[in-house]
N, C-alpha and C. Protein backbone atom coordinates (compact mmCIF):
# COMPACT_ATOMS: atom_id res chain seq x y z
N UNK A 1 11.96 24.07 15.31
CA UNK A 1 12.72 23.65 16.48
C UNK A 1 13.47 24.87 16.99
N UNK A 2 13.36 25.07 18.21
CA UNK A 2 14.47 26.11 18.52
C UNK A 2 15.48 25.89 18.66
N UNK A 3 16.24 26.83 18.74
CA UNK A 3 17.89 27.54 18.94
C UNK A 3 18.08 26.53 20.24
N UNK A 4 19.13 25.60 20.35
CA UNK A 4 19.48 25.01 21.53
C UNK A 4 20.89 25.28 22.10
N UNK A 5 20.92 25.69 22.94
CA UNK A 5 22.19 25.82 24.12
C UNK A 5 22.70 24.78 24.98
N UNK A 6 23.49 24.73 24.92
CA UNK A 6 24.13 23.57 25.57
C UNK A 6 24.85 24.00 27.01
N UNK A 7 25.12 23.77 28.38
CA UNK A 7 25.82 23.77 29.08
C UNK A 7 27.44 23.95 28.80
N UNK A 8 28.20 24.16 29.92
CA UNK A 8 29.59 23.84 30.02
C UNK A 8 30.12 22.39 30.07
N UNK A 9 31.15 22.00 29.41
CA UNK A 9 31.88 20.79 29.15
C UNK A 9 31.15 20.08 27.99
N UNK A 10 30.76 20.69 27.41
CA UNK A 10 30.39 20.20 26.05
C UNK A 10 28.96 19.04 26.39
N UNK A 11 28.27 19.15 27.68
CA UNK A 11 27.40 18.19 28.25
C UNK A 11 25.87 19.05 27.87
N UNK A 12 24.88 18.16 27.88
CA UNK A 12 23.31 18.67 28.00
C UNK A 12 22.78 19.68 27.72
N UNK A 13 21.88 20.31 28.00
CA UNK A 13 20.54 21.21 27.33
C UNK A 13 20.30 21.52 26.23
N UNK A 14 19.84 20.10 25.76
CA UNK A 14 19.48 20.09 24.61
C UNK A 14 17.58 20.04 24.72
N UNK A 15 17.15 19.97 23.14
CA UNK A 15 15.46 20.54 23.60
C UNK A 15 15.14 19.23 22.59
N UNK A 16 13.82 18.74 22.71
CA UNK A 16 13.13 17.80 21.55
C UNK A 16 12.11 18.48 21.58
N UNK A 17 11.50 19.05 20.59
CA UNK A 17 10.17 19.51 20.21
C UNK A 17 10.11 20.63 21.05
N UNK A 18 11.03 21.28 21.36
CA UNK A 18 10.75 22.62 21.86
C UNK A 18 10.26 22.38 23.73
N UNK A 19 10.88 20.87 23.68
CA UNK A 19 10.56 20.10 25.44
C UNK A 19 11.91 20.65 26.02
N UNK A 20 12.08 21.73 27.00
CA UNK A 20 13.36 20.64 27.68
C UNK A 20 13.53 19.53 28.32
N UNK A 21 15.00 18.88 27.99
CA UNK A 21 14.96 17.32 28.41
C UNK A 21 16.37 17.53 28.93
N UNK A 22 16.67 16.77 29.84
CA UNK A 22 18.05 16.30 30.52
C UNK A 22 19.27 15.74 29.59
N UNK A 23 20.67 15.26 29.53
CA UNK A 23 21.83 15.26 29.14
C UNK A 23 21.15 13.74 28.65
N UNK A 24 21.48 12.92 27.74
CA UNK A 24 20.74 11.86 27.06
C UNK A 24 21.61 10.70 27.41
N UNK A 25 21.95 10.39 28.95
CA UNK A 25 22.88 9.96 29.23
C UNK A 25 21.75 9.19 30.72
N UNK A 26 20.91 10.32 30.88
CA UNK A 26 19.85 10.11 32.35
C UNK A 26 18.52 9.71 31.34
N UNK A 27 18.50 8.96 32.74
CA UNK A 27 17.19 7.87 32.28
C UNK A 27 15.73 8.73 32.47
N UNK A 28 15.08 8.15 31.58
CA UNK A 28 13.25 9.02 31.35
C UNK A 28 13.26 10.02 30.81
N UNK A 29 14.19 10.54 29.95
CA UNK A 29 14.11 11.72 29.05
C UNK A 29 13.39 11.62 27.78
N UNK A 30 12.73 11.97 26.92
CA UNK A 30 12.11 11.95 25.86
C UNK A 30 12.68 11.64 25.09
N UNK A 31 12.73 10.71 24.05
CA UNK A 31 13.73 9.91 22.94
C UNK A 31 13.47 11.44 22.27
N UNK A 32 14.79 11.46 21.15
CA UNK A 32 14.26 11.92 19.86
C UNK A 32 14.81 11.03 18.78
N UNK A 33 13.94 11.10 18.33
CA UNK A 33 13.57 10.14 17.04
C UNK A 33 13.98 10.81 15.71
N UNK A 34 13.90 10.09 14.31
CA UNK A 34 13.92 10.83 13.57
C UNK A 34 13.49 12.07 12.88
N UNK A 35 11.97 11.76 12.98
CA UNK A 35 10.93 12.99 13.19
C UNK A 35 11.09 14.44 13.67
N UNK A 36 12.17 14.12 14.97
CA UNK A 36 12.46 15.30 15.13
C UNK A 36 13.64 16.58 15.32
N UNK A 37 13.71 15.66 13.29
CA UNK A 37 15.12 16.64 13.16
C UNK A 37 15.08 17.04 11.56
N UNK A 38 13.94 17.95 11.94
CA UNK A 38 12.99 18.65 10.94
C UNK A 38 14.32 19.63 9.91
N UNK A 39 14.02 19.25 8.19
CA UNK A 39 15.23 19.65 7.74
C UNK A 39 14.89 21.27 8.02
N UNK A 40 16.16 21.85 8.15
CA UNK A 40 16.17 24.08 8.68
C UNK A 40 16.39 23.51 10.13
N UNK A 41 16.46 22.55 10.77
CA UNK A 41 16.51 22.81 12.52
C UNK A 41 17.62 23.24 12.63
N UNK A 42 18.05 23.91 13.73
CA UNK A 42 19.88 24.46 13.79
C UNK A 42 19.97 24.48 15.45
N UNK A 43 21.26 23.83 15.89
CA UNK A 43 21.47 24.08 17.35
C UNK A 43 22.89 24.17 17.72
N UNK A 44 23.19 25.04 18.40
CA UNK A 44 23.92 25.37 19.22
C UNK A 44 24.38 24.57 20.35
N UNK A 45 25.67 24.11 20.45
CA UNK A 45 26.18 22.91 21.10
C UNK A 45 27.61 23.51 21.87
N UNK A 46 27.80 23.26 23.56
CA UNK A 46 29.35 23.50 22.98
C UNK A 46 29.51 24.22 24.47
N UNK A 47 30.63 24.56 24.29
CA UNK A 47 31.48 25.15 25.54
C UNK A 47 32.47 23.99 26.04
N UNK A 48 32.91 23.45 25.28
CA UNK A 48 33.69 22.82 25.41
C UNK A 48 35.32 23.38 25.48
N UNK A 49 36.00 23.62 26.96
CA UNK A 49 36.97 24.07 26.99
C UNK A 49 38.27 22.90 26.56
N UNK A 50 39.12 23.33 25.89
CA UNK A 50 40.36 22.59 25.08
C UNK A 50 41.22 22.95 26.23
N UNK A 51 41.84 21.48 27.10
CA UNK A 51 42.85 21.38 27.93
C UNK A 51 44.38 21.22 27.36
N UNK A 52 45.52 22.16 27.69
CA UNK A 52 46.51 21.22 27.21
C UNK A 52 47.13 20.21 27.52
N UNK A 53 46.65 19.41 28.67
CA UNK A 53 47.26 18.25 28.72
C UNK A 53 46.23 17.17 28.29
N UNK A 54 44.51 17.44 27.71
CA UNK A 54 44.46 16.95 27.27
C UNK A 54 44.88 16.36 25.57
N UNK A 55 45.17 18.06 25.16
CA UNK A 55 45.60 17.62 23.59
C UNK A 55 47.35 16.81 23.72
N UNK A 56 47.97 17.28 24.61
CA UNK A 56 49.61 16.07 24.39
C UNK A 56 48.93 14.80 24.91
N UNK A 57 47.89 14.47 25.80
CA UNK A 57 47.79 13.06 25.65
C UNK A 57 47.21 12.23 24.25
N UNK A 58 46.18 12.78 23.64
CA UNK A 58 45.29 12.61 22.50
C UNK A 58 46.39 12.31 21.58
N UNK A 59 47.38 13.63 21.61
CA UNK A 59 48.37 13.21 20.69
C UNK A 59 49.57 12.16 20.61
N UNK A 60 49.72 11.75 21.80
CA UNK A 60 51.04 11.12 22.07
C UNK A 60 50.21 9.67 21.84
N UNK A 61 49.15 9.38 22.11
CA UNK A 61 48.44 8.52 21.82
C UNK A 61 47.85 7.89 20.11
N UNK A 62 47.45 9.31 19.39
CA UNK A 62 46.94 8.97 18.01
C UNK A 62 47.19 9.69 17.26
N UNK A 63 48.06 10.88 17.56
CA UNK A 63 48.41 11.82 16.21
C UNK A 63 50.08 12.59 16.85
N UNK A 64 51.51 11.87 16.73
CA UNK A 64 52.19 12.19 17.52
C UNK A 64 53.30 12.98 17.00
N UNK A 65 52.49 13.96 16.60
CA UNK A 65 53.56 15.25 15.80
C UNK A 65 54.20 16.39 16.98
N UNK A 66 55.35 16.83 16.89
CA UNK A 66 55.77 18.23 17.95
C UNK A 66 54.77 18.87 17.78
N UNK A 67 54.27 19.47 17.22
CA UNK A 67 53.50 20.36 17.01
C UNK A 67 51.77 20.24 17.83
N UNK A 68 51.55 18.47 17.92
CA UNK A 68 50.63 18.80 19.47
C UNK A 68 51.25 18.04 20.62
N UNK A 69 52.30 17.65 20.66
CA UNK A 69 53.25 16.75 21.90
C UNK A 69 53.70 18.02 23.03
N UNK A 70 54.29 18.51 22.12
CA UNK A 70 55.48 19.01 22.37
C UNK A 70 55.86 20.94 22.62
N UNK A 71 55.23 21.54 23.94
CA UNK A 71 54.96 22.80 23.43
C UNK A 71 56.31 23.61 23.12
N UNK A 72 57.33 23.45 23.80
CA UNK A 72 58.54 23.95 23.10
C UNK A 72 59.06 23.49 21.10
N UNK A 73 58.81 22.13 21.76
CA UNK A 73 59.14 22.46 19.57
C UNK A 73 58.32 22.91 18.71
N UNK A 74 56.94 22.98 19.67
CA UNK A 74 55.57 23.45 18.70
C UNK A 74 56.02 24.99 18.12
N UNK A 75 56.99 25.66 19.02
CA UNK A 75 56.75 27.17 18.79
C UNK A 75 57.67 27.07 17.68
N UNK A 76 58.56 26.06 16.91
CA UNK A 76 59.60 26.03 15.56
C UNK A 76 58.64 25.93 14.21
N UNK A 77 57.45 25.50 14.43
CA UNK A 77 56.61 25.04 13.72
C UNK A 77 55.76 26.46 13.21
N UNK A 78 54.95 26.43 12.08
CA UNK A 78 54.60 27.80 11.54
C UNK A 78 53.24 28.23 12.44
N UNK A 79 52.52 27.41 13.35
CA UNK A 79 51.49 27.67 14.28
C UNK A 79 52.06 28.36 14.97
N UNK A 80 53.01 28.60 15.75
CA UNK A 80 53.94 29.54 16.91
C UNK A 80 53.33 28.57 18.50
N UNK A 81 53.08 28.05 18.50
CA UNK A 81 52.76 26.96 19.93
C UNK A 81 52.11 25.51 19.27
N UNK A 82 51.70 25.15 20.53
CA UNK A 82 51.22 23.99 20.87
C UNK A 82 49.29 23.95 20.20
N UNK A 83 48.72 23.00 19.32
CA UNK A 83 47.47 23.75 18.76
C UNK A 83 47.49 21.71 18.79
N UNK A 84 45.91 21.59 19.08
CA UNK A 84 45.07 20.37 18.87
C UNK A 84 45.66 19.47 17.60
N UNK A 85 45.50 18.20 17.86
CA UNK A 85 45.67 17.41 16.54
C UNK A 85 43.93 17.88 15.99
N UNK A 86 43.49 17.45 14.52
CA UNK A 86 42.59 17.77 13.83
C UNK A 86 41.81 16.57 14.23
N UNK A 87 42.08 15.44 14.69
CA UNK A 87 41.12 14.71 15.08
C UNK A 87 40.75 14.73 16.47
N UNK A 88 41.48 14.96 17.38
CA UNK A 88 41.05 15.35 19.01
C UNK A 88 39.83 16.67 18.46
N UNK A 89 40.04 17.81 17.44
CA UNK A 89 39.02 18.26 17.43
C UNK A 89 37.65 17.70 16.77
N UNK A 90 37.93 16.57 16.27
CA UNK A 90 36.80 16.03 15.56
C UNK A 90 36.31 15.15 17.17
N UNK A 91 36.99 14.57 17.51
CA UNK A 91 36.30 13.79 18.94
C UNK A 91 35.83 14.80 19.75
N UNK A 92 36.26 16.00 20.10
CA UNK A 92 35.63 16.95 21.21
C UNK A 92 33.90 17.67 20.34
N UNK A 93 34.17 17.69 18.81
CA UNK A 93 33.52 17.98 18.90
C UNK A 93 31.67 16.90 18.74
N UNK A 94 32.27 15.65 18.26
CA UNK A 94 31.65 14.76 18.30
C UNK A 94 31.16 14.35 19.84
N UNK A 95 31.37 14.46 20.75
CA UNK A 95 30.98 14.12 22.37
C UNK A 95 30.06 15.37 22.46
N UNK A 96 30.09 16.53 21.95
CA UNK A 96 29.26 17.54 21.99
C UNK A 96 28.08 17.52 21.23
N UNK A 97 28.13 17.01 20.33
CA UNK A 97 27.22 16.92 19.21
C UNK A 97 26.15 15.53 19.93
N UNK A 98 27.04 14.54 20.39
CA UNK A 98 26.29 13.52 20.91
C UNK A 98 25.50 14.02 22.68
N UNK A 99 26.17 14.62 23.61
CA UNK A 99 25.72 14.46 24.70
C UNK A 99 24.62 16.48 24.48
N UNK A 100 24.58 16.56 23.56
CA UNK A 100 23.58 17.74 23.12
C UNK A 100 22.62 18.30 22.41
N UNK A 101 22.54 17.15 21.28
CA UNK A 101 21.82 16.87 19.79
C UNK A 101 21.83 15.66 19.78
N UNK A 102 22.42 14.74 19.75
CA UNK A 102 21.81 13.69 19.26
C UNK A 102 21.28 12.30 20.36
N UNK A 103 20.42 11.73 20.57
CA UNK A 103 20.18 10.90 21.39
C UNK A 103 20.85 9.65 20.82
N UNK A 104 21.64 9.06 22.39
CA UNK A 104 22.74 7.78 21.68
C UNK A 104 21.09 6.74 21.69
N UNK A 105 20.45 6.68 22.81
CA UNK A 105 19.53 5.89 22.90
C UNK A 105 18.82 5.56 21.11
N UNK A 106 18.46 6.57 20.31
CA UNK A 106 18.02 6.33 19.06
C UNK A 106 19.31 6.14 17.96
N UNK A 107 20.14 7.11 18.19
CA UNK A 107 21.19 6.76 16.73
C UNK A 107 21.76 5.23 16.57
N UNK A 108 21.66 5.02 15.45
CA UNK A 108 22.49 3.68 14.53
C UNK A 108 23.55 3.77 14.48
N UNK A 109 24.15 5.40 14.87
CA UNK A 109 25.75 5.75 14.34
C UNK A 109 25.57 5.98 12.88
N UNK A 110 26.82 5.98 12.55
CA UNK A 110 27.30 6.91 10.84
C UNK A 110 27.80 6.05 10.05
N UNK A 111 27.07 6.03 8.57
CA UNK A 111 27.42 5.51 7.67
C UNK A 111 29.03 6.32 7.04
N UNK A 112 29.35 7.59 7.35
CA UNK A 112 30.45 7.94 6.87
C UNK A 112 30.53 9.60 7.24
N UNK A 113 31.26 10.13 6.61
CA UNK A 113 31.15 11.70 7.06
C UNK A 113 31.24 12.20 5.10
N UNK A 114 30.93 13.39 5.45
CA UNK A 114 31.57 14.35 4.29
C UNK A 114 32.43 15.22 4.66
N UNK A 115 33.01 16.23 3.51
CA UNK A 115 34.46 16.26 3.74
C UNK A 115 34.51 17.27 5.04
N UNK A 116 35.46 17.00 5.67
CA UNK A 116 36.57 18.02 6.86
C UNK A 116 37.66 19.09 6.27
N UNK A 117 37.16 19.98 7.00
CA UNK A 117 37.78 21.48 7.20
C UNK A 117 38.76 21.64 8.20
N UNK A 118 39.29 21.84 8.66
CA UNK A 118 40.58 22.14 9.55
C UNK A 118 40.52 23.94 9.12
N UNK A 119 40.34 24.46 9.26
CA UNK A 119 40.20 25.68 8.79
C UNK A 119 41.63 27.14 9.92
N UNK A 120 41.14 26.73 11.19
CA UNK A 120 42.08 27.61 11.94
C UNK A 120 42.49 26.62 13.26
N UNK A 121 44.14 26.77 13.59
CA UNK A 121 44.35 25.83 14.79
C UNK A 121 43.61 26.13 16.57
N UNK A 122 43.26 25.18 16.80
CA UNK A 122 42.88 25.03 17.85
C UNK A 122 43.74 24.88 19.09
N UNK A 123 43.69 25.90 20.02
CA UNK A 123 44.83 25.95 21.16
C UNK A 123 44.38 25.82 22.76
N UNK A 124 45.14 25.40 23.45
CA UNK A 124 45.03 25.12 24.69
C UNK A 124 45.00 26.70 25.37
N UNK A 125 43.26 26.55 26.08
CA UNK A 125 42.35 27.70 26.66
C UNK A 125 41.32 27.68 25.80
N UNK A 126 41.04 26.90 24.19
CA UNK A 126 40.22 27.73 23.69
C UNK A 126 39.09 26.75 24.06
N UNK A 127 37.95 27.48 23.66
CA UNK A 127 36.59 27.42 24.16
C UNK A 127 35.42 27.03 23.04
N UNK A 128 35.45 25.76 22.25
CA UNK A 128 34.66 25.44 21.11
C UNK A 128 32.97 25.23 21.95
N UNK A 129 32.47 25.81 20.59
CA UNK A 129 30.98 25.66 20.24
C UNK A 129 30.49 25.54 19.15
N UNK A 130 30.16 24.02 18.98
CA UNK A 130 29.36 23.38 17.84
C UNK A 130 27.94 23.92 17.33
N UNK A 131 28.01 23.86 16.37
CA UNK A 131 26.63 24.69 15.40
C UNK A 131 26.24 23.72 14.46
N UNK A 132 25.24 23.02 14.65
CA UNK A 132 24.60 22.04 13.73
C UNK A 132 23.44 22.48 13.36
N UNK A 133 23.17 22.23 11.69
CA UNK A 133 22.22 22.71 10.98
C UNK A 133 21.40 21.42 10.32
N UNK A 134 20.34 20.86 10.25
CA UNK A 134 19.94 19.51 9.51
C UNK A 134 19.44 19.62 8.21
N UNK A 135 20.35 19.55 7.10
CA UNK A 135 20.19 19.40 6.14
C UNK A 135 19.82 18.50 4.75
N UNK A 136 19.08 17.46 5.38
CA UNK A 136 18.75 16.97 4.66
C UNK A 136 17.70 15.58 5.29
N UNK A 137 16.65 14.58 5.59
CA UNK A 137 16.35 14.10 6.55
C UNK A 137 15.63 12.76 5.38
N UNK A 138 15.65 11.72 5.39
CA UNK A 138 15.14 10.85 4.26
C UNK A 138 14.97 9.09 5.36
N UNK A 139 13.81 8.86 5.71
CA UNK A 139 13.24 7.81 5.70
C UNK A 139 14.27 6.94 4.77
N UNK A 140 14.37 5.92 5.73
CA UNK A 140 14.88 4.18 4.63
C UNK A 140 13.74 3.74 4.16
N UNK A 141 14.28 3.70 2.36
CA UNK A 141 13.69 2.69 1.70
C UNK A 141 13.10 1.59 2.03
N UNK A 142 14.45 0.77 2.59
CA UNK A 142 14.35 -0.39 2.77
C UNK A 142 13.66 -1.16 4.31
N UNK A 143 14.21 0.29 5.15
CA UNK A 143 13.83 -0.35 6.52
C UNK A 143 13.21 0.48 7.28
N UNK A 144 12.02 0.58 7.15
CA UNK A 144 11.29 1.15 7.54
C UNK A 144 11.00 2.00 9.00
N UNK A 145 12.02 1.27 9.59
CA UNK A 145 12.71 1.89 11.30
C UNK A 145 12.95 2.97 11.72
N UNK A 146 13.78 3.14 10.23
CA UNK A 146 15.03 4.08 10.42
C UNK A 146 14.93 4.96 9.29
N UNK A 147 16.28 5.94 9.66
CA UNK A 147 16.13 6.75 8.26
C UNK A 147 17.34 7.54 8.77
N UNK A 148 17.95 8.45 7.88
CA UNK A 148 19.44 8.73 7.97
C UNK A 148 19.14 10.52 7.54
N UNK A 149 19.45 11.49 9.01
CA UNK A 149 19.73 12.78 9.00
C UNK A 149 21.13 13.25 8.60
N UNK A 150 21.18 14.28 7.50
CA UNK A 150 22.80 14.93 7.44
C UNK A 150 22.47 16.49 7.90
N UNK A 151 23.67 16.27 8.76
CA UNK A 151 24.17 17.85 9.54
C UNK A 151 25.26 18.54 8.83
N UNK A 152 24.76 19.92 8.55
CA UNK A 152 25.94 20.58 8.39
C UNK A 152 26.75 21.23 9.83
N UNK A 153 27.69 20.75 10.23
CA UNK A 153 28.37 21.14 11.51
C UNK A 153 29.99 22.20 11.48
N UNK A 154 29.70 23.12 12.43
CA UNK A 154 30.58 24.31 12.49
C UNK A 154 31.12 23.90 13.74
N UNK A 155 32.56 24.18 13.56
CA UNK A 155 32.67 24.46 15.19
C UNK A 155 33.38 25.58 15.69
N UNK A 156 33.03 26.45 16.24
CA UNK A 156 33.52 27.80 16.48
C UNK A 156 34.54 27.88 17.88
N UNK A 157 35.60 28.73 17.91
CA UNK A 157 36.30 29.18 19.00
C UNK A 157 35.79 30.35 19.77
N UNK A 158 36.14 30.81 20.85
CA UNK A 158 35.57 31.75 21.72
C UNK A 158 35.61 33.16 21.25
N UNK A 159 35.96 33.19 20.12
CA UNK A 159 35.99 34.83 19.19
C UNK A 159 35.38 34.44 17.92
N UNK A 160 34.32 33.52 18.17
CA UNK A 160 33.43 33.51 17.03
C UNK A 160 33.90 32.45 15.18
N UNK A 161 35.42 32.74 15.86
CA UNK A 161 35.95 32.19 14.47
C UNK A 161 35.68 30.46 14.21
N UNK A 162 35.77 29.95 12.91
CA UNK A 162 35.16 28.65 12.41
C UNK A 162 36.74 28.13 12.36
N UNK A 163 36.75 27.08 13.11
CA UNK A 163 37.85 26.26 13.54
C UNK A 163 38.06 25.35 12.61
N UNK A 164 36.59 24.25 12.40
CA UNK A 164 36.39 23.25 11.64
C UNK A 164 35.17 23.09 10.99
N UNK A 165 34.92 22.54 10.05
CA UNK A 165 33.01 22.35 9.22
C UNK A 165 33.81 20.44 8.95
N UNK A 166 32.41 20.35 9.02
CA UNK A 166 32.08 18.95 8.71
C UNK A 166 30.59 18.56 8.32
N UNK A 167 30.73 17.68 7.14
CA UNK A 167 29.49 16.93 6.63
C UNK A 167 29.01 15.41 7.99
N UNK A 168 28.17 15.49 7.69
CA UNK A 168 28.16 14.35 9.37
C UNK A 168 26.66 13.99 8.69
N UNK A 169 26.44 12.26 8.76
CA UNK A 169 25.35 11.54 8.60
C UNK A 169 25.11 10.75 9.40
N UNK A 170 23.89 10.89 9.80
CA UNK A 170 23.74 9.70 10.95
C UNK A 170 22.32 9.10 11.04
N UNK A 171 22.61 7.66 11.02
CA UNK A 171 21.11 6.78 10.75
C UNK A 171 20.49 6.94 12.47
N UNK A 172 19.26 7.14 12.09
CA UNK A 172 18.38 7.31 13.51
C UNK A 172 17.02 6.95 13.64
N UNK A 173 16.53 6.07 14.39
CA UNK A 173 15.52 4.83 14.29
C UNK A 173 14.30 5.88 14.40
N UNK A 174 13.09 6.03 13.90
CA UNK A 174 12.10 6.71 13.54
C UNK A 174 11.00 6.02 14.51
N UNK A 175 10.25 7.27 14.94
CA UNK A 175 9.23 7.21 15.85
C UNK A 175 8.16 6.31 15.38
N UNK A 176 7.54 6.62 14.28
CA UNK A 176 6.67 6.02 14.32
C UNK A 176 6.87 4.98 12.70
N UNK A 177 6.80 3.88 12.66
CA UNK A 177 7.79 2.82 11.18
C UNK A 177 6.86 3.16 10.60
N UNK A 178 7.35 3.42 9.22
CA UNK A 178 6.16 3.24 7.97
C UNK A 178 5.68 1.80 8.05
């Protein structure tokens, strides 16, 4: 599979089988199926620019610490400003991962994640790009439909550095059923 690039706003150009196909959101695009998320595939996702008024809303909403509310008390705090809650970066980078890699039309969604990294804070201007690798790809036993891909996922800031890693599994209905 090749190297896939994604557009700005964390939206489309993603590839199935080396096809290009449209943002998986527009109708008549080529499903991808399980089949084709051959374990070694790796893609490149992302440009997703971090707003700061979107991280004080995210936060004032689901994670409501000074430290992403609040950019004056943020700078008392050992970050020196205002930096993403750790789950606004798990949602930005999850909308990327979905509207670039994964087709909603086929996924089941996620039985769970493996563990999260928080590794360096994420700040208002910065510029994430998701890096998914498929590591592991196994047909259901039981249901012959489906079958459940795990990604190893990076998500990088605009100087290359690794923001966050995450284990990520996701059941995805198979082209052709045993």
């Amino acid at each position: 599979m090749p190297r896939e690039r994604a557009d700005n706003r964390g939206c489309g150009g993603a590839y199935a089988a080396g096809r290009p196909h449209a943002r998986a959101v527009q109708r008549g695009m080529p499903r991808r199926y399980l089949e084709d998320y051959p374990v070694g595939a790796n893609a490149e996702i992302g440009n997703v620019r971090v707003r700061e008024d979107e991280i004080r809303e995210f936060a004032r909403r689901y994670d409501p610490q000074p430290f992403h509310t609040d950019p004056d008390r943020a700078k008392e705090w050992p970050y020196g400003g205002l930096i993403a809650s750790g789950w606004h970066t798990c949602a930005m980078m999850m909308r990327a991962f979905i509207d670039g890699f994964i087709d909603p039309e086929t996924s089941l969604g996620s039985p769970g994640l493996g563990p999260i990294r928080w590794r360096l804070p994420v700040r208002p201007g910065d510029t994430l790009t998701v890096r998914a690798r498929v590591v592991a790809n196994a047909p259901s036993r039981s249901k012959p439909d489906r079958g459940a891909v795990t990604f190893e996922v990076d998500v990088l800031n605009q100087h290359g550095e690794t923001v966050m890693t995450i284990e990520e599994w996701i059941a995805i209905v198979r082209a052709r059923p045993a």
